[in-house]
Structures are given as C-alpha cells and as structure tokens.
C-alpha atoms as a PDB file:
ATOM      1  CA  UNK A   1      -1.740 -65.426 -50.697  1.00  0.00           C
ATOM      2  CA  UNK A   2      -2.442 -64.141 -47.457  1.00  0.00           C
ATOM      3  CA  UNK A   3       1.016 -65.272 -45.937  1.00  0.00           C
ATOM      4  CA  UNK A   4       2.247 -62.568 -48.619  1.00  0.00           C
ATOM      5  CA  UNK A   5      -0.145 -59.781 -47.895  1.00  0.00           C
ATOM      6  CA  UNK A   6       0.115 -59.982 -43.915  1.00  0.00           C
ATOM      7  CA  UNK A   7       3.896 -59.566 -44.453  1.00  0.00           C
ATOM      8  CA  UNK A   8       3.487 -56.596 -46.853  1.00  0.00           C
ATOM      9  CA  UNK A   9       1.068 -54.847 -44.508  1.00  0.00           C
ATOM     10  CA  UNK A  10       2.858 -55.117 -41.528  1.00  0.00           C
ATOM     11  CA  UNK A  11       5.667 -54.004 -43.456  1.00  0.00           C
ATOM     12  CA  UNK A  12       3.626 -50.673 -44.347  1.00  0.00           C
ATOM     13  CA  UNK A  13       2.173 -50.006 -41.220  1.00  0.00           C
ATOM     14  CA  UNK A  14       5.825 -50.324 -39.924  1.00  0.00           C
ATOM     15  CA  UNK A  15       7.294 -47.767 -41.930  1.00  0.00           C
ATOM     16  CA  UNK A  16       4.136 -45.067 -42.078  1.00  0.00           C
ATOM     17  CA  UNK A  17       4.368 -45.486 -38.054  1.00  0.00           C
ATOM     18  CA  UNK A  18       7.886 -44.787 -38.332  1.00  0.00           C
ATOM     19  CA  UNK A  19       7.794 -41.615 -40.724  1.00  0.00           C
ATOM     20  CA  UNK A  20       4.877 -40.378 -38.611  1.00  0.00           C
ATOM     21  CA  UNK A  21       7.089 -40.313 -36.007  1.00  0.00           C
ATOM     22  CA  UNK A  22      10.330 -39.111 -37.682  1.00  0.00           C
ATOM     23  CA  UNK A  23       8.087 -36.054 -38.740  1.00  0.00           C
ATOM     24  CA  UNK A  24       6.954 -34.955 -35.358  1.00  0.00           C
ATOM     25  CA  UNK A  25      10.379 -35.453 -33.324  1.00  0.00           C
ATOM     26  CA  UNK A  26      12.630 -33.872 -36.569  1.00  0.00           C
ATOM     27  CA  UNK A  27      11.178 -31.500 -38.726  1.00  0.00           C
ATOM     28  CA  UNK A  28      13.230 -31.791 -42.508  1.00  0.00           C
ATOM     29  CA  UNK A  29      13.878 -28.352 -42.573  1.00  0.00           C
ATOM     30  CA  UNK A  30      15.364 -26.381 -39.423  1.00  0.00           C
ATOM     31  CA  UNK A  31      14.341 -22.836 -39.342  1.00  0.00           C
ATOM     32  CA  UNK A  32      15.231 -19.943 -37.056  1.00  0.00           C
ATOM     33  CA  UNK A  33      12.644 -18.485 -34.228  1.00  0.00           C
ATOM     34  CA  UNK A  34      12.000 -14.995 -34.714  1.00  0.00           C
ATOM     35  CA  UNK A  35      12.637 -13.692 -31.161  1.00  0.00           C
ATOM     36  CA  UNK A  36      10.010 -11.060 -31.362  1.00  0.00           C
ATOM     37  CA  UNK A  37       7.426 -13.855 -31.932  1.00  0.00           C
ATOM     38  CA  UNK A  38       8.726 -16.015 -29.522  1.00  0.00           C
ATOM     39  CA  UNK A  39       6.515 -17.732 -26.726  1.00  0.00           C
ATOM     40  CA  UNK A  40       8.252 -16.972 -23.328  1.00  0.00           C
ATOM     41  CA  UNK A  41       5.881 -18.458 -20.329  1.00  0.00           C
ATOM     42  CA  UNK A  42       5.642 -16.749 -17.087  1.00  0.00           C
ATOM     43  CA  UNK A  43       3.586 -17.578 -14.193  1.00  0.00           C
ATOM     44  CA  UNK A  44       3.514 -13.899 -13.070  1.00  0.00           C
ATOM     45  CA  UNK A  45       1.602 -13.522 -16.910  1.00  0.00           C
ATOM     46  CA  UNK A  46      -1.287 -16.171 -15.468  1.00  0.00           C
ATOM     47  CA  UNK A  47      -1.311 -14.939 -11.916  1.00  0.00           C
ATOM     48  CA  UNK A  48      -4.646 -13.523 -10.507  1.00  0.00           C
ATOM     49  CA  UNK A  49      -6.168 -10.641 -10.855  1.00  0.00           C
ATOM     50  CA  UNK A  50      -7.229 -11.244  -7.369  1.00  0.00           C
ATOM     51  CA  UNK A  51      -3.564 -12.026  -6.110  1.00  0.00           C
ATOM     52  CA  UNK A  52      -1.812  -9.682  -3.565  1.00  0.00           C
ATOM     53  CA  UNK A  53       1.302  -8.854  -4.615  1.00  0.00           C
ATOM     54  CA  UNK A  54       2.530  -6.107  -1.833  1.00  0.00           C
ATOM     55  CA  UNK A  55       4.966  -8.246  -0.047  1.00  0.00           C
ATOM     56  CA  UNK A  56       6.076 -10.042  -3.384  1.00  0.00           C
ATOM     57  CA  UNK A  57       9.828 -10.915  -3.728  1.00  0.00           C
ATOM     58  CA  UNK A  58      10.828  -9.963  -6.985  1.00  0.00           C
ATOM     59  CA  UNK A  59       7.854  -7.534  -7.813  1.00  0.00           C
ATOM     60  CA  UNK A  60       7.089  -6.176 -11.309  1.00  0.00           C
ATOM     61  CA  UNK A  61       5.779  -2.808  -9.290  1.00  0.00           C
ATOM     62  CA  UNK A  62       7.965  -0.333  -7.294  1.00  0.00           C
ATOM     63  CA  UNK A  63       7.680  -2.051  -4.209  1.00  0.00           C
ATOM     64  CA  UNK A  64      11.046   0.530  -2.540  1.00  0.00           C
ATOM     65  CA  UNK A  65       8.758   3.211  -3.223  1.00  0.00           C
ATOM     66  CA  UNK A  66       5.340   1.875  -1.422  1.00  0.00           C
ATOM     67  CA  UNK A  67       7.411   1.170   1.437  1.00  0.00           C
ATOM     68  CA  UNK A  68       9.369   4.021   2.022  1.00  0.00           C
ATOM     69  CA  UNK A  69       6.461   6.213   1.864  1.00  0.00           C
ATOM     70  CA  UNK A  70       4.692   3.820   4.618  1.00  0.00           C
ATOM     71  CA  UNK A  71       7.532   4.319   6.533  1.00  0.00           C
ATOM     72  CA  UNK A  72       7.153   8.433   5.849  1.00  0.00           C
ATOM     73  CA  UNK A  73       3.470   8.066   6.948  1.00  0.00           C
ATOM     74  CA  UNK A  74       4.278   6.272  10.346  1.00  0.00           C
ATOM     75  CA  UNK A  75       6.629   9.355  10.831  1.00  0.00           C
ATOM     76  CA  UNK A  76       3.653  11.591   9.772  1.00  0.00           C
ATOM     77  CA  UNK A  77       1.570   9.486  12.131  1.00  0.00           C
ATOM     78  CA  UNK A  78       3.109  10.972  14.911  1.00  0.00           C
ATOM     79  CA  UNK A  79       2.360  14.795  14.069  1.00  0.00           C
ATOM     80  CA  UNK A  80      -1.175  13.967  13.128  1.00  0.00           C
ATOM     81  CA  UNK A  81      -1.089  12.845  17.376  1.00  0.00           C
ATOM     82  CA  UNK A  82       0.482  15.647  18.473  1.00  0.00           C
ATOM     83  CA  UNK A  83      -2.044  17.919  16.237  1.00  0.00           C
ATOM     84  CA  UNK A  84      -5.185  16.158  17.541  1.00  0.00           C
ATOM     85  CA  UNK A  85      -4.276  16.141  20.933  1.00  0.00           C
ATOM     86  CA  UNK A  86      -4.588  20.079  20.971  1.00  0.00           C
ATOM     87  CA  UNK A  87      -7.771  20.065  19.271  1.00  0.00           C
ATOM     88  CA  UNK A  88     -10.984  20.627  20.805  1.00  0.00           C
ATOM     89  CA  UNK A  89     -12.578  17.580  22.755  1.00  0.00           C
ATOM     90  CA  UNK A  90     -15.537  18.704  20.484  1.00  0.00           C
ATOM     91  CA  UNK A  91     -13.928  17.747  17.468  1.00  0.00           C
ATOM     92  CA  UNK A  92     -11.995  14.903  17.924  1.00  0.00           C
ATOM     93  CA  UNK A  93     -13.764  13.214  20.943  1.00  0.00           C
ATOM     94  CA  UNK A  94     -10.274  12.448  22.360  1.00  0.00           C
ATOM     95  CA  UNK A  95     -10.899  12.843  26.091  1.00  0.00           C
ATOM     96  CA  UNK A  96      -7.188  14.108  26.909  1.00  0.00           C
ATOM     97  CA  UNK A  97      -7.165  13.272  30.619  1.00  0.00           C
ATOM     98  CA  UNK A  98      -7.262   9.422  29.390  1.00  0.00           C
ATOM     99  CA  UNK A  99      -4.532  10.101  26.948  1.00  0.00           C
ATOM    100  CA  UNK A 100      -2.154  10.403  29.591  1.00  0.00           C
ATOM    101  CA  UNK A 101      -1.585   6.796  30.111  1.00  0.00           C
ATOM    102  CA  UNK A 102      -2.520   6.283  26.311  1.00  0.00           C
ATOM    103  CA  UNK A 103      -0.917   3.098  26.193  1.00  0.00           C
ATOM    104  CA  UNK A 104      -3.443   1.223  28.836  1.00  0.00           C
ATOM    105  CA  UNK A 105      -6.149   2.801  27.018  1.00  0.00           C
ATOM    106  CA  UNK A 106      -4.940   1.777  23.836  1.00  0.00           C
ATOM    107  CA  UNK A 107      -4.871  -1.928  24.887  1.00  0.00           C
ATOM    108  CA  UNK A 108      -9.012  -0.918  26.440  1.00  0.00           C
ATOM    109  CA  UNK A 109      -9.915   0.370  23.322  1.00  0.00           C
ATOM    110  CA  UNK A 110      -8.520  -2.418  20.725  1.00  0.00           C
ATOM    111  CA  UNK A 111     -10.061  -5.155  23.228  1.00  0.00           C
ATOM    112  CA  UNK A 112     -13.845  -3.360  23.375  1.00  0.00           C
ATOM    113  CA  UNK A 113     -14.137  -3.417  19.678  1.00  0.00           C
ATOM    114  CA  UNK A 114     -15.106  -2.809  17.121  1.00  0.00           C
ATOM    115  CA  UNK A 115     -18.387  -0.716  17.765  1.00  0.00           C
ATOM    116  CA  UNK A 116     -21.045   1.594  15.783  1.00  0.00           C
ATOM    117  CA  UNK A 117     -19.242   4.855  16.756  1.00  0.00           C
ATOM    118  CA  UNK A 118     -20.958   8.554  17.258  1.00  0.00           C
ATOM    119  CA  UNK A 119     -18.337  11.012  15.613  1.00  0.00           C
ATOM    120  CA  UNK A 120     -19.827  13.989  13.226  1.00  0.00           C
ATOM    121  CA  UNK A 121     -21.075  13.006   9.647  1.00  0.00           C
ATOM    122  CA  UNK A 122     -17.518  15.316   8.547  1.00  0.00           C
ATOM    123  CA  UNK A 123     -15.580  12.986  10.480  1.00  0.00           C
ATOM    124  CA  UNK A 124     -16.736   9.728   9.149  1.00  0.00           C
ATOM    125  CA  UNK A 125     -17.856   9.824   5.295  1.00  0.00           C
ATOM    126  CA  UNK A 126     -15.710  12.793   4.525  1.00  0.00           C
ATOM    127  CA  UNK A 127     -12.168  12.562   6.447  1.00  0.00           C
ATOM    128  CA  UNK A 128     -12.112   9.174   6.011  1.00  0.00           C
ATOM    129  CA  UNK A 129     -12.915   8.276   2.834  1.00  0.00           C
ATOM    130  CA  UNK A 130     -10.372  11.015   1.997  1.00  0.00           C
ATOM    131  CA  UNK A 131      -7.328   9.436   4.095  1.00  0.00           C
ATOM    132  CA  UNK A 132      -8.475   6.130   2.611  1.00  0.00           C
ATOM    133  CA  UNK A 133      -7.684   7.750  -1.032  1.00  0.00           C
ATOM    134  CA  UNK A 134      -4.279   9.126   0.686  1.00  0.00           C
ATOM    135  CA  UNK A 135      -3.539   5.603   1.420  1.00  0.00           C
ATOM    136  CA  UNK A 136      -4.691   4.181  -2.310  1.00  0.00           C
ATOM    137  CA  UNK A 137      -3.233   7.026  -4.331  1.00  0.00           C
ATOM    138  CA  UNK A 138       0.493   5.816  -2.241  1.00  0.00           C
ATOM    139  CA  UNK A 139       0.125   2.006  -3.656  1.00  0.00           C
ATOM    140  CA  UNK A 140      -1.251   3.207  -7.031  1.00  0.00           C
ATOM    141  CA  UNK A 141       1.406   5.395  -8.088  1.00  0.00           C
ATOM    142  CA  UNK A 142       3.689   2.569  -6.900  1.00  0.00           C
ATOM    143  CA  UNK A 143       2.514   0.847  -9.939  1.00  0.00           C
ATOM    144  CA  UNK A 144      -0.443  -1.147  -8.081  1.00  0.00           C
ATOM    145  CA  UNK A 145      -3.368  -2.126  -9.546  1.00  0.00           C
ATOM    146  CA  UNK A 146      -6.740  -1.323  -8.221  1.00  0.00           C
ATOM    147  CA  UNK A 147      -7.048  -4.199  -6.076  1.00  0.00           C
ATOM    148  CA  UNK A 148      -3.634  -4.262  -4.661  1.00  0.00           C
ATOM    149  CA  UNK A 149      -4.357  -0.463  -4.057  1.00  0.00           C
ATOM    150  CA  UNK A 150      -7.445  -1.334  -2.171  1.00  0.00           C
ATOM    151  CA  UNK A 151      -6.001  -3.976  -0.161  1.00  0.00           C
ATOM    152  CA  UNK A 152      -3.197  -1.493   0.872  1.00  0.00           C
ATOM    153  CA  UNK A 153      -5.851   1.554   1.847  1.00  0.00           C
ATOM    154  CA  UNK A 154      -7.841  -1.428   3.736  1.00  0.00           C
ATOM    155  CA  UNK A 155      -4.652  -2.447   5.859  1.00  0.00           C
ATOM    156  CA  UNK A 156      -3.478   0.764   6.924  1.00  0.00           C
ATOM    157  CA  UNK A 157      -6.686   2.211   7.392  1.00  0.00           C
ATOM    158  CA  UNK A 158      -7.307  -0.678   9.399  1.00  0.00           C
ATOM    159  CA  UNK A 159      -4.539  -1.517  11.217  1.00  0.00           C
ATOM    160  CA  UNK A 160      -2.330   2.240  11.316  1.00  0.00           C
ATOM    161  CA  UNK A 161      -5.304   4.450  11.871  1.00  0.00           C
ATOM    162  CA  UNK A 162      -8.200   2.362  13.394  1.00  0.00           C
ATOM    163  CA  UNK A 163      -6.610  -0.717  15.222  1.00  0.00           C
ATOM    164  CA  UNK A 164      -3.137   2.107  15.591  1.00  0.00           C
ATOM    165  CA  UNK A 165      -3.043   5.845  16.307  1.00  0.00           C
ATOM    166  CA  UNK A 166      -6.489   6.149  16.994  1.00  0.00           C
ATOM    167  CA  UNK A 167      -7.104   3.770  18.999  1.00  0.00           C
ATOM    168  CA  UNK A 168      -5.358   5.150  21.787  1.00  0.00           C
ATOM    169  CA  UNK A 169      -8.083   7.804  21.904  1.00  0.00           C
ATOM    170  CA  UNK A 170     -11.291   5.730  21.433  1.00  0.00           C
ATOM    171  CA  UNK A 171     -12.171   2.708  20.453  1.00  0.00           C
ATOM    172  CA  UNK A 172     -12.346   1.148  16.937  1.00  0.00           C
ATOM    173  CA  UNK A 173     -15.080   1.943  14.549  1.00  0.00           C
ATOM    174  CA  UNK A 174     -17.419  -0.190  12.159  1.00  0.00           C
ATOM    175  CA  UNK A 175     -18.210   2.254  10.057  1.00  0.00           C
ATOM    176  CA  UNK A 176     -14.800   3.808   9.576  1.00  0.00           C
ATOM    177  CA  UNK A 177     -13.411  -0.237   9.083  1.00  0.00           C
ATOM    178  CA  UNK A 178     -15.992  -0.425   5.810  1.00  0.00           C
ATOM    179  CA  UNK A 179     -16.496   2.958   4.636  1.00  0.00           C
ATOM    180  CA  UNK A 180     -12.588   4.092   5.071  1.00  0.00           C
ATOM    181  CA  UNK A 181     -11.229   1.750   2.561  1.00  0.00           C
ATOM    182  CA  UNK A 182     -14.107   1.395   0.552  1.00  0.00           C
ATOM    183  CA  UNK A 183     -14.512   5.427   0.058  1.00  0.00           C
ATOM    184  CA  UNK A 184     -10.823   5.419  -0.126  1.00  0.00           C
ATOM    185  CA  UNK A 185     -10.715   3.388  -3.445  1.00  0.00           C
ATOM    186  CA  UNK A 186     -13.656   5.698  -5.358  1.00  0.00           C
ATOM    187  CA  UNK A 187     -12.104   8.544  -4.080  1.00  0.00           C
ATOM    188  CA  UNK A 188      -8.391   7.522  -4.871  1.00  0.00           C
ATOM    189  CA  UNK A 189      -8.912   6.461  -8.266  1.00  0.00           C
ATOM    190  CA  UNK A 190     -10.971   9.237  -8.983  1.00  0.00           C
ATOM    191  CA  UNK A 191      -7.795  11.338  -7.518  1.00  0.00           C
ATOM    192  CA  UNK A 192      -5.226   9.127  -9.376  1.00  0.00           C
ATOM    193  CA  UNK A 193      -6.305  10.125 -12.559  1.00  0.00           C
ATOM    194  CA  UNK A 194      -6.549  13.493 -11.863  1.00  0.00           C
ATOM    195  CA  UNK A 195      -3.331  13.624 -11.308  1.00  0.00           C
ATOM    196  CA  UNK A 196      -2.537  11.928 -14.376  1.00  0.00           C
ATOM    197  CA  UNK A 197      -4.455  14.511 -16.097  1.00  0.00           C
ATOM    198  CA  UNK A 198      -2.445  17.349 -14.174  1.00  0.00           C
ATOM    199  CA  UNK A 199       0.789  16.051 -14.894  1.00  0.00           C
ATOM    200  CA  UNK A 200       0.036  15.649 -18.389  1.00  0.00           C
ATOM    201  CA  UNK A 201      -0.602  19.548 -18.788  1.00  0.00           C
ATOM    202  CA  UNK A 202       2.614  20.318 -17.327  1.00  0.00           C
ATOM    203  CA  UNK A 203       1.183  20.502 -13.787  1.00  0.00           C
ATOM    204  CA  UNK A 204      -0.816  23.436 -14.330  1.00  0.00           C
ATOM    205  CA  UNK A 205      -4.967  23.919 -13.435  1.00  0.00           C
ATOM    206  CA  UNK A 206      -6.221  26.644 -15.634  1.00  0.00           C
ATOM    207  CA  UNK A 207      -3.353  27.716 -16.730  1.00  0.00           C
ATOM    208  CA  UNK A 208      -2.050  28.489 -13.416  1.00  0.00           C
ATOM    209  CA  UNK A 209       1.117  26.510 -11.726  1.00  0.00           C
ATOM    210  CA  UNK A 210       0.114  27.482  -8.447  1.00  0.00           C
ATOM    211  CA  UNK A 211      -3.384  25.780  -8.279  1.00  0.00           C
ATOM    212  CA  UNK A 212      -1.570  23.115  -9.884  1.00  0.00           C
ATOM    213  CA  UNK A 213       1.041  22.237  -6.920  1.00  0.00           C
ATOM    214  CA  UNK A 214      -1.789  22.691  -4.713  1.00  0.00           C
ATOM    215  CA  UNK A 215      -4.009  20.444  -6.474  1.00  0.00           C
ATOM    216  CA  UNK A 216      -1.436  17.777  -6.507  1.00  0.00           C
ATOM    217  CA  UNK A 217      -0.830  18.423  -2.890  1.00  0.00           C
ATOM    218  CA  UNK A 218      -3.936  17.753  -1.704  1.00  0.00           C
ATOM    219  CA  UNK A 219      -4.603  14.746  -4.226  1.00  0.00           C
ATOM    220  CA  UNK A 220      -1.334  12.678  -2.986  1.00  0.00           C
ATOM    221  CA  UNK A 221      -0.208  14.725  -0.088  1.00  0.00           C
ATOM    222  CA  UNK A 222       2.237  12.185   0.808  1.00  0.00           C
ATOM    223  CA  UNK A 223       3.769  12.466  -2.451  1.00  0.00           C
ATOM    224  CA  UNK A 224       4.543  16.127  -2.395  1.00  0.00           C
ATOM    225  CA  UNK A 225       5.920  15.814   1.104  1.00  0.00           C
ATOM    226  CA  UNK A 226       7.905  12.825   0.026  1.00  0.00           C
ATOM    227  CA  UNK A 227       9.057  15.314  -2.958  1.00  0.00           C
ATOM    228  CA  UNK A 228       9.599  17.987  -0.716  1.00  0.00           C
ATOM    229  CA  UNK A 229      12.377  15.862   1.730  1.00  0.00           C
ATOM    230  CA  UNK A 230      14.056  13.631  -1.110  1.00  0.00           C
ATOM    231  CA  UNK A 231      12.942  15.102  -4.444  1.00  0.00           C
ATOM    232  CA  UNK A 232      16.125  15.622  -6.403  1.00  0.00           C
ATOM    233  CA  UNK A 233      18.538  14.269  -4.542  1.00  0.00           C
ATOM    234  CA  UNK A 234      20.407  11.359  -5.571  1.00  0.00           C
ATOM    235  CA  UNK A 235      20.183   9.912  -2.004  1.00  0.00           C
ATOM    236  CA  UNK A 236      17.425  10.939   0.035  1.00  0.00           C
ATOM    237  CA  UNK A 237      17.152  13.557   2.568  1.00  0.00           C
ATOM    238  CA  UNK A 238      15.865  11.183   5.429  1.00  0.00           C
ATOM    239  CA  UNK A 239      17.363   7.807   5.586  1.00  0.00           C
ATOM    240  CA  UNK A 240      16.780   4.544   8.204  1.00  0.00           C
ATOM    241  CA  UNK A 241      13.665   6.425   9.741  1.00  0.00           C
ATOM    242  CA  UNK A 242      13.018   4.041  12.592  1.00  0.00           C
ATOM    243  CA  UNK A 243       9.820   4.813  15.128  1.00  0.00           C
ATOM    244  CA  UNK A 244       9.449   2.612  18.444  1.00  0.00           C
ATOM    245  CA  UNK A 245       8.421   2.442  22.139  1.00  0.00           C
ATOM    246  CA  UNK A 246       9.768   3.490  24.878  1.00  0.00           C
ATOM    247  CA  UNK A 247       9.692   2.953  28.923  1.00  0.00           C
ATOM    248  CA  UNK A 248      12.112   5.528  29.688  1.00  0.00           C
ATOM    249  CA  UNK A 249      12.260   9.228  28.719  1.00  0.00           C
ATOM    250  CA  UNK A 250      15.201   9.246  26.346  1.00  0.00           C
ATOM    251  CA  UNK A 251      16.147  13.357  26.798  1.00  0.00           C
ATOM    252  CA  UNK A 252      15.313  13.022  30.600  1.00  0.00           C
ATOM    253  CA  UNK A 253      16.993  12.028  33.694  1.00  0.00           C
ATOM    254  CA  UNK A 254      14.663  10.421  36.373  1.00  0.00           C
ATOM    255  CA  UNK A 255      13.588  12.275  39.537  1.00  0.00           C
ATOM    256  CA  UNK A 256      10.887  10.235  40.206  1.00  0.00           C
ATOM    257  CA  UNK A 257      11.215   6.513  39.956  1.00  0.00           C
ATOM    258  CA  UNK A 258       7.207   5.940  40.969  1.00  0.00           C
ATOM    259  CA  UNK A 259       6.069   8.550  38.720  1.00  0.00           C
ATOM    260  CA  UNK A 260       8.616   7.604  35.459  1.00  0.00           C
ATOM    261  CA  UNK A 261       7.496   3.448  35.973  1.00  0.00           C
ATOM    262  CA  UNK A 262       4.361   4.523  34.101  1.00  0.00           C
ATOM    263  CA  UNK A 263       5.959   6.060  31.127  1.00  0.00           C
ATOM    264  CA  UNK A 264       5.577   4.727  27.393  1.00  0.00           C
ATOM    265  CA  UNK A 265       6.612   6.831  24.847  1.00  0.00           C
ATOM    266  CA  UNK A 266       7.275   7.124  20.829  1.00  0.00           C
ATOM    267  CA  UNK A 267      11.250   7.451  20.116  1.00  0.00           C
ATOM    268  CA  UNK A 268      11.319   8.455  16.138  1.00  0.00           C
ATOM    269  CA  UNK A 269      15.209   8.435  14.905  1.00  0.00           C
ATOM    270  CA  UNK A 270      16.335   8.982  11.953  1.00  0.00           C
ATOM    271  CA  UNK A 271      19.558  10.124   9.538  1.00  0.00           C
ATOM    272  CA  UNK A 272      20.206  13.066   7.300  1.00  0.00           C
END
C-alpha cells in the first residue's frame, strides 16, 4: 500500500509545485497596462530632501536661469565696490587708504578670520539678512526648494560677499556668516511669496501698478534688473559676461614700470 501512495503523492506535489509556478511566471490571461497607472521608478523621485541639487547634471529646476543671474550679480558686484568706496568711512568702515592695494589686504583680511565684527546694528541684522533674501529669492524662483535656496544664499553670502568683495575692505564676520544666510531664508521666503501674491493680482499693490513694479523691485531686485537687460528678447541683451583679474591696466599705457608692478585690477567684458 504505501509503495502506491508514496508514488501518488509525489506525483501531486509534483504537479501543484509545477502549476504554482506556471501561475506566477505566466499569468492565463494577458491584459494591457493602463499607462496612466503605470509604475515608472526614478531615483530623482527617492532622492533627499536634504540633497543639493545646484550643480546637478540633468536638473528638474532651471538651473540656466540660477546661473546666469549669478553671473549678473558678480557683474553687479562690481558697482556695489565702486558705490561703497565713495561712501563715508562712517558707514561702511572701509578705510580707503588700505583699499589702494586691495588685493594684499584682501589676502590679510581672509587669513585673520573670521572675527566678532563692530559694524552698526543697520548693517548687520538688517542689510544682511536682506541681501541674504536677494540671494534666496534668485535660487527659489529658479525652481529651488527651500533648502537648495538656503544652501545657495549660504554660499554666496559666504563666499561672494564675506570671504569676496568685502573682504578686501575688512575682515570676515561671524555674525554676518550665521545671521546672513539664516535671515536670508525667513526673509526670502517671506519675500517669495509675496511676490507670488503680486503676480497673481496682475502685479498691482492696491490697485496701483506703480507700487507694484516697485514692490517687486525691491523683493527680487535681481530679477527686475535681469528683466530690465534681457526681458523680451529672444536672445539676451548681455551675453558671455566674463569678470577677471588683472596685472596690467588694460585702457593704459605704462609710464611707470615701478609704480604699474603693483597693479591688480577687475577687467569685466562682455557682448551685446
């Protein structure tokens, strides 16, 4: 008897194993996928919301833009120098008899800090919180998220301004390395969606289309300048802006050759 039932059940166990399996490789019936439900996987779906994606490849957010106004900032850079240079000593703290070989102080004042600096309460938890939102308000209308945003205000706050333009006048701050960025990103967002809100009422405040341009000027002023050279053109107004240093006057012939060796200089080009 049980050299006819071991047969049998080996027999059944052989042919359940293999329908079990014929069911899970080949389904009987063959249907279609509905494309709208279909599963698609994507690791830039799972990345982190923690992930810095400003110097992605192949970004989903409008990288072109970011960059090109950077680039229009850097030009802007070198106005915002030439304006503070005339300003009062007072107000600045710029002593302009050291500015004349900026470059050597430059290299003093990025290797003595970062310290606890002096400037006016304006100067530190006003201007620069509000530059810091300048800087955010670029990277979010690029399509940035908050983070990303923040992470751009921190690294050209940083590294532009502090470690950059101003550091050929004094030397790097603490307080303006933390409360820049940091003020940057609750003023900015606070600015970016006031400017949503503005744009959504057909850029008017009050009724009024001139408090409305100026409103939006002063939320993203790099925006409206930006709008101002290339908005509306097909190809911009400015093209291959390039900015770079120089140890010859480029518009000058030499007279002196001992006087001219110390000479460093900003050449900006660019095409129309």
């Amino acid at each position: 008897m049980l050299n006819l039932t071991l047969p049998a059940f080996l027999s059944g166990l052989i042919m359940l194993s293999g329908f079990a399996q014929a069911n899970t490789t080949a389904p009987a019936v063959t249907t279609e996928s509905d494309p709208d439900t279909e599963f698609t996987f994507s690791l830039q779906e799972e990345r982190s919301p923690w992930a810095v994606t400003l110097f992605d490849e192949n970004p989903k957010e409008d990288q072109a833009r970011l960059w090109g106004q950077t680039k229009l900032m850097f030009g802007l850079g070198v106005g915002v120098v030439a304006a503070l240079a005339v300003m009062p000593e007072s107000f600045t703290n710029w002593d302009k008899d050291e500015l004349k070989n900026f470059h050597k102080k430059w290299w003093d004042n990025v290797s003595s800090g970062p310290v606890m600096d002096e400037d006016e309460w304006f100067l530190n938890y006003v201007t620069h919180p509000y530059f810091g939102g300048v800087y955010y308000i670029v990277a979010r209308e690029s399509g940035y998220d908050q983070w990303n945003s923040f992470v751009y205000s921190f690294l050209m706050s940083t590294f532009y301004w502090e470690y950059g333009i101003e550091a050929i006048a004094e030397v790097p701050s603490i307080q303006d390395i933390i409360i820049t960025p940091v003020g940057g990103w609750l003023y900015g967002e606070w600015a970016y969606q006031k400017k949503l809100t503005i744009r959504d009422n057909d850029n008017l405040v009050w009724d009024s289309p001139t408090l409305g341009s100026t409103a939006l000027f002063f939320l993203d002023p790099v925006d409206s300048i930006d709008q101002w050279i290339n908005g509306g053109r097909e190809e911009p107004l400015v093209e291959d802006l390039s900015i770079s240093m120089a140890f010859a006057p480029t518009f000058y012939r030499w007279q002196d050759s001992e006087e001219d060796r110390n000479y460093l200089g900003l050449v900006m080009t660019f095409r129309m």
